[in-house]
C-alpha atoms as a PDB file:
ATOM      1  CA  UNK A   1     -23.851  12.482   8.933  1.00  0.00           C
ATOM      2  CA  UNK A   2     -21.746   9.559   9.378  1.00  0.00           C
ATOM      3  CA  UNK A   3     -18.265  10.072   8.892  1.00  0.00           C
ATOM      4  CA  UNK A   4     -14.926   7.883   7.848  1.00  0.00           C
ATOM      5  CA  UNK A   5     -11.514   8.971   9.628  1.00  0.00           C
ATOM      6  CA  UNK A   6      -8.634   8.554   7.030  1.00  0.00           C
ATOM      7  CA  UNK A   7      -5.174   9.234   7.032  1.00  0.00           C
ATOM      8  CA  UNK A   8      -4.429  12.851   6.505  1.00  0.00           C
ATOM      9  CA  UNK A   9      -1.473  11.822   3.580  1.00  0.00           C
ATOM     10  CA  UNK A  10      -4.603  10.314   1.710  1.00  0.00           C
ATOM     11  CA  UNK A  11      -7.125  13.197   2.899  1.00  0.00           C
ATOM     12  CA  UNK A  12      -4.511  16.057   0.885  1.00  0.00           C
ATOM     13  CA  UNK A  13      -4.026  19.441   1.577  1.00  0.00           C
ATOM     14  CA  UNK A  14      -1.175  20.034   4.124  1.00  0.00           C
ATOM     15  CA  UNK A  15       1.885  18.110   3.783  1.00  0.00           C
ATOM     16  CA  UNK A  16       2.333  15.138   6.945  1.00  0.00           C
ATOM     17  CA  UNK A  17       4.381  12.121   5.086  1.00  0.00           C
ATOM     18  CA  UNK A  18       7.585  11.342   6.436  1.00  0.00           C
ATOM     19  CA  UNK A  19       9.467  12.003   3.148  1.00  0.00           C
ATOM     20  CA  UNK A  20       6.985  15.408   2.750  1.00  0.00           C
ATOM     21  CA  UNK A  21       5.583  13.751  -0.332  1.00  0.00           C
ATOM     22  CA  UNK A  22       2.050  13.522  -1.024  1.00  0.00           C
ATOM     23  CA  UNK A  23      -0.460  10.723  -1.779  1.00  0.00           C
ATOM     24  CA  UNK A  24      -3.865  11.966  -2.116  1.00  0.00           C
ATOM     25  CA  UNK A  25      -6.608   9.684  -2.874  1.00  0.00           C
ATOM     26  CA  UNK A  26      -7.923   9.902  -6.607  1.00  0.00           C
ATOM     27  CA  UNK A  27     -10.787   7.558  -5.685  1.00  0.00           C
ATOM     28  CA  UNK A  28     -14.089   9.284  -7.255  1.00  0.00           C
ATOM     29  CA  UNK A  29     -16.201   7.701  -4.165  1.00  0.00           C
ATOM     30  CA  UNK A  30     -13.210   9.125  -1.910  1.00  0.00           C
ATOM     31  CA  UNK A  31     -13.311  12.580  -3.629  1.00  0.00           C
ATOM     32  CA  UNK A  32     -17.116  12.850  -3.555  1.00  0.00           C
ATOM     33  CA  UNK A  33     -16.778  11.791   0.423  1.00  0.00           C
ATOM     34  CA  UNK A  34     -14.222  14.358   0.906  1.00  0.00           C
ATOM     35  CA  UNK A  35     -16.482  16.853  -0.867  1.00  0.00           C
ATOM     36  CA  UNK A  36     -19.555  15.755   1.409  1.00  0.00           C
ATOM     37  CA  UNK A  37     -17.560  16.648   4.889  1.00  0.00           C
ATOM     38  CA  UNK A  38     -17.810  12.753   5.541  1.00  0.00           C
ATOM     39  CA  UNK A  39     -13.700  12.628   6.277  1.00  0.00           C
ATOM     40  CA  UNK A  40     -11.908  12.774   9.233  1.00  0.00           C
ATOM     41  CA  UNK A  41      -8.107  13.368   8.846  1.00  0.00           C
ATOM     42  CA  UNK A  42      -5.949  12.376  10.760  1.00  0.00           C
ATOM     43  CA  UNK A  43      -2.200  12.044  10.669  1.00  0.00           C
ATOM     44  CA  UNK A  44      -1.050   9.886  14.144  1.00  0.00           C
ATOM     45  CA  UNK A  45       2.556  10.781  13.998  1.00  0.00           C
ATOM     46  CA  UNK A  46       2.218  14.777  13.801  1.00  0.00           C
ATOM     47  CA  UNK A  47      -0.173  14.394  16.361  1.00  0.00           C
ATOM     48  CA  UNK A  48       2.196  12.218  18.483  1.00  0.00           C
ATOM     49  CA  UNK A  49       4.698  15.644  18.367  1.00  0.00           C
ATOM     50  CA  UNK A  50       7.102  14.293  14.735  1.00  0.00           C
ATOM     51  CA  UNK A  51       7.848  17.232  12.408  1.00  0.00           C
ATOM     52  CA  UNK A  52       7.628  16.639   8.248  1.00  0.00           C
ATOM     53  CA  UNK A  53       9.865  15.708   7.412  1.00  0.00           C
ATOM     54  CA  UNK A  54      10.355  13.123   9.695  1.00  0.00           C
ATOM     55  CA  UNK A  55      13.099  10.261   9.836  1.00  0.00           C
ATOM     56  CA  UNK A  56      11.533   6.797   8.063  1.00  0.00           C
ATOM     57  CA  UNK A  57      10.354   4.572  11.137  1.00  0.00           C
ATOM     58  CA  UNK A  58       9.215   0.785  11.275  1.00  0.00           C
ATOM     59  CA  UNK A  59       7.723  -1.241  13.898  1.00  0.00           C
ATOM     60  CA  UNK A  60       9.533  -3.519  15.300  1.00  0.00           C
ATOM     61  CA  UNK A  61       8.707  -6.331  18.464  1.00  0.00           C
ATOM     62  CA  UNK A  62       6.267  -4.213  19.063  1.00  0.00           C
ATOM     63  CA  UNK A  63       7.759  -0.599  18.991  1.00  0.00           C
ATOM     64  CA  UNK A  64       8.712   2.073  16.396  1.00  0.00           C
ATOM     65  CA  UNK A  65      12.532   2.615  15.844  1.00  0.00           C
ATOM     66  CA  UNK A  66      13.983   5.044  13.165  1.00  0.00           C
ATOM     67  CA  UNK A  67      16.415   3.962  10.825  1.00  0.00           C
ATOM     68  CA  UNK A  68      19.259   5.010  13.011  1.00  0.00           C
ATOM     69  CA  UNK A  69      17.613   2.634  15.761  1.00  0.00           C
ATOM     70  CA  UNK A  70      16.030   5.938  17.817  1.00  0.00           C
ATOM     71  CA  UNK A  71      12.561   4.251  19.711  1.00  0.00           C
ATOM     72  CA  UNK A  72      10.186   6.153  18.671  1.00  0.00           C
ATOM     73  CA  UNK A  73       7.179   4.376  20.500  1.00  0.00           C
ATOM     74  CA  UNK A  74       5.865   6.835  22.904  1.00  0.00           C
ATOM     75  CA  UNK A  75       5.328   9.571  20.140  1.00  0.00           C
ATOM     76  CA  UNK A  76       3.225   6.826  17.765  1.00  0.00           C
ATOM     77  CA  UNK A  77       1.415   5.807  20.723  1.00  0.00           C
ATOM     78  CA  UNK A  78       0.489   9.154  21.854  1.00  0.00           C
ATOM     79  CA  UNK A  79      -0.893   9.808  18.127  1.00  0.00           C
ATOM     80  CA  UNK A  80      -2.260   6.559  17.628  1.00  0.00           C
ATOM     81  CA  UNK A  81      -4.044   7.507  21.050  1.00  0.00           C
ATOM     82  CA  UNK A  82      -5.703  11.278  19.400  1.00  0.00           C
ATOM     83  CA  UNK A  83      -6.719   9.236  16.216  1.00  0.00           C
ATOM     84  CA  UNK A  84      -8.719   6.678  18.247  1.00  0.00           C
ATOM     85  CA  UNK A  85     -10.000   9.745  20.731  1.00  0.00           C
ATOM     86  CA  UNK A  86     -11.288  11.135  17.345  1.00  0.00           C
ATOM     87  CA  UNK A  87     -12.590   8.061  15.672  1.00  0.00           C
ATOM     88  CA  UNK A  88     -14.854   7.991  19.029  1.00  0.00           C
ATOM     89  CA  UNK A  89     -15.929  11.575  18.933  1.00  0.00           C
ATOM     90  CA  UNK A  90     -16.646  12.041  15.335  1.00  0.00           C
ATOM     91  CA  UNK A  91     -18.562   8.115  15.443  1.00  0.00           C
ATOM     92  CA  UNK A  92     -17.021   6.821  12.258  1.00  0.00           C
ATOM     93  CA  UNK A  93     -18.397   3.665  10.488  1.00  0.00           C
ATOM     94  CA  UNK A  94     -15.049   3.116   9.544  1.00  0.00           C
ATOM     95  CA  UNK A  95     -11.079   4.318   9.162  1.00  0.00           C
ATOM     96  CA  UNK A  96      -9.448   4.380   5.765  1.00  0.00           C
ATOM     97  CA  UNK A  97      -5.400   4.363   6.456  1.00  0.00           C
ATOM     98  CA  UNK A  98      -2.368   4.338   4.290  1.00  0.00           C
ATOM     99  CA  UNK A  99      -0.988   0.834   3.918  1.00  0.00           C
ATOM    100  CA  UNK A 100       2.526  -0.083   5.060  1.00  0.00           C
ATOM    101  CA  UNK A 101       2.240   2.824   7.477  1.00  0.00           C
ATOM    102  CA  UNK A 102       3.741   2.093  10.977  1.00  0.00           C
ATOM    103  CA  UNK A 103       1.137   4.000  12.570  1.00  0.00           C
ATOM    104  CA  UNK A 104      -1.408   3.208   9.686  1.00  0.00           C
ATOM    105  CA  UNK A 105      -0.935  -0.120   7.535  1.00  0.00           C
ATOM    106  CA  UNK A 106      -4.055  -2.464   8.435  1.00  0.00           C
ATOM    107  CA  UNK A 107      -2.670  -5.379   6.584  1.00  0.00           C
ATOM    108  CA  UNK A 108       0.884  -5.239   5.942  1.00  0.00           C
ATOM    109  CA  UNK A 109       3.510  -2.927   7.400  1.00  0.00           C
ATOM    110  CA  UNK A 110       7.467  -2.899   6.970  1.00  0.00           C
ATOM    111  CA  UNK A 111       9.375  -6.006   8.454  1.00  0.00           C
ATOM    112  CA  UNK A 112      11.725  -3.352  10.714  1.00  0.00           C
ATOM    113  CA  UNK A 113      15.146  -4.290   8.864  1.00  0.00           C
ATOM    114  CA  UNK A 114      14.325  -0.790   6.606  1.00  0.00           C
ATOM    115  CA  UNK A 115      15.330  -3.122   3.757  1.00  0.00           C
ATOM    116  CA  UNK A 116      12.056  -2.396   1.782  1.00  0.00           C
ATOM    117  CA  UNK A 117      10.399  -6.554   3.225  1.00  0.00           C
ATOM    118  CA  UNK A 118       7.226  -5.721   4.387  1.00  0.00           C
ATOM    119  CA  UNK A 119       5.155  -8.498   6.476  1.00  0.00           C
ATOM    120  CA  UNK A 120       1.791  -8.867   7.551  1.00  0.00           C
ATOM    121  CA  UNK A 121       0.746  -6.381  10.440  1.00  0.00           C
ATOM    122  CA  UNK A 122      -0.581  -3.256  11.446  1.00  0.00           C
ATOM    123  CA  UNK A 123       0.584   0.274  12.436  1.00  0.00           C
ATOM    124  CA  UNK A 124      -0.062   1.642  15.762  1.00  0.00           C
ATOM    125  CA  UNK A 125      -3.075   3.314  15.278  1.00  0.00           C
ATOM    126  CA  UNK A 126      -4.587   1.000  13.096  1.00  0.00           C
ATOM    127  CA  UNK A 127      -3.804  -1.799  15.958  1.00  0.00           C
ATOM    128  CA  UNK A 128      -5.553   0.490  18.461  1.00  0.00           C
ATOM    129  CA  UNK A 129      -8.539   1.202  16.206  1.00  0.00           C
ATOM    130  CA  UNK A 130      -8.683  -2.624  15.600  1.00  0.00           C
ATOM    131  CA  UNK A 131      -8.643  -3.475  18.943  1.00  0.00           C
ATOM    132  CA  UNK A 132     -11.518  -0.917  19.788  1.00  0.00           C
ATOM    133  CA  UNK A 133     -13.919  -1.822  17.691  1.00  0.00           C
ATOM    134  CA  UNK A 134     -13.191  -0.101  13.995  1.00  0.00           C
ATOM    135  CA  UNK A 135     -13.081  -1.857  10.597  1.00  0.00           C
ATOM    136  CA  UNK A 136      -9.822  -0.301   8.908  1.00  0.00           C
ATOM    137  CA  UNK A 137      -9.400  -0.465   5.257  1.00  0.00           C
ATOM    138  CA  UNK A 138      -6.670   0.508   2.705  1.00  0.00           C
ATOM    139  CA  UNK A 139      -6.205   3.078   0.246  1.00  0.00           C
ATOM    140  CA  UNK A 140      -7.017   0.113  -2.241  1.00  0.00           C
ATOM    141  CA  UNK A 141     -10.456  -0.535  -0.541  1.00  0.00           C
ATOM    142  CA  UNK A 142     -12.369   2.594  -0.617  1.00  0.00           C
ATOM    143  CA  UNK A 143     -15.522   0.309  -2.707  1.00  0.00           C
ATOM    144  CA  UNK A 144     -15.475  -1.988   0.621  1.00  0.00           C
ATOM    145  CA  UNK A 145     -15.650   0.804   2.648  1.00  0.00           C
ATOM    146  CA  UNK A 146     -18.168   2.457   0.726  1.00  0.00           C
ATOM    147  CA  UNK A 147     -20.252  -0.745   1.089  1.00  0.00           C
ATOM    148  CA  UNK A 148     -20.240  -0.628   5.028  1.00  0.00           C
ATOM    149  CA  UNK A 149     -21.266   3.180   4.861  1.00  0.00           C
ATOM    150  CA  UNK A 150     -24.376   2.337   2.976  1.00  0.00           C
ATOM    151  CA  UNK A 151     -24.965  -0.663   5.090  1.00  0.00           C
ATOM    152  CA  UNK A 152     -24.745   2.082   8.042  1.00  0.00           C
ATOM    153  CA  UNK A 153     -27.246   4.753   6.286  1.00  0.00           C
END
């Protein structure tokens, strides 16, 4: 069966946000997927070691920093690292992450100033996925990504 890795905060089920608030996916095509066992969950940032809740982070020049300025990097990176070792074992057509993510956004992310100005960009893992070889959508594209499964059937 092919399969799509997704952020776990879209997935549902067990709580991973930073702010320990969730944002399942409503999508009826995401829904029927998730019903199929065609989802792979991931969250980067409990896999890189972070509890939930977790401090807000943004990237910034490259790295992660909390809002108090703690670099964060090296536990994104080891996450980001476990999503793309998972995206390879499971062989997903695709990832479906949550937008404005550090570790997740595939088109736009926060600017770093953690005054809400987000700029084009991409989380960690999302960067990583990129870079190997993986078409990452948003939350807001689940028909795109439904069009590259069938293309993949």
């Amino acid at each position: 069966m092919k399969k799509i890795l997704v952020s776990e905060c879209l997935f549902g089920g067990r709580t991973v946000r930073y702010d320990a608030v969730d944002v399942p996916c409503e999508h009826p095509q995401f829904l029927k997927w998730k019903e199929e066992g065609r989802l792979v969950p991931v969250c980067p940032e409990v896999f890189g070691g972070l509890p939930t809740p977790r401090p807000d982070s943004q990237r910034r020049e490259g790295r992660v920093y909390t809002g108090s300025g703690i670099d964060v990097t090296a536990e994104y990176r080891k996450g980001a690292e476990e999503a793309l070792r998972l995206a390879g074992e499971h062989e997903v057509v695709c990832a479906i992450m949550k937008e404005y993510s550090p570790s997740c956004g595939s088109k736009m992310i926060y600017d770093g100033s953690f005054a809400g100005k987000k700029i084009p960009g991409n989380g960690l893992a999302a960067e990583m996925l990129k870079a190997a070889g993986f078409v990452v959508f948003d939350e807001n594209e689940i028909d795109e990504a439904a069009k590259l499964l069938a293309a993949s059937l």
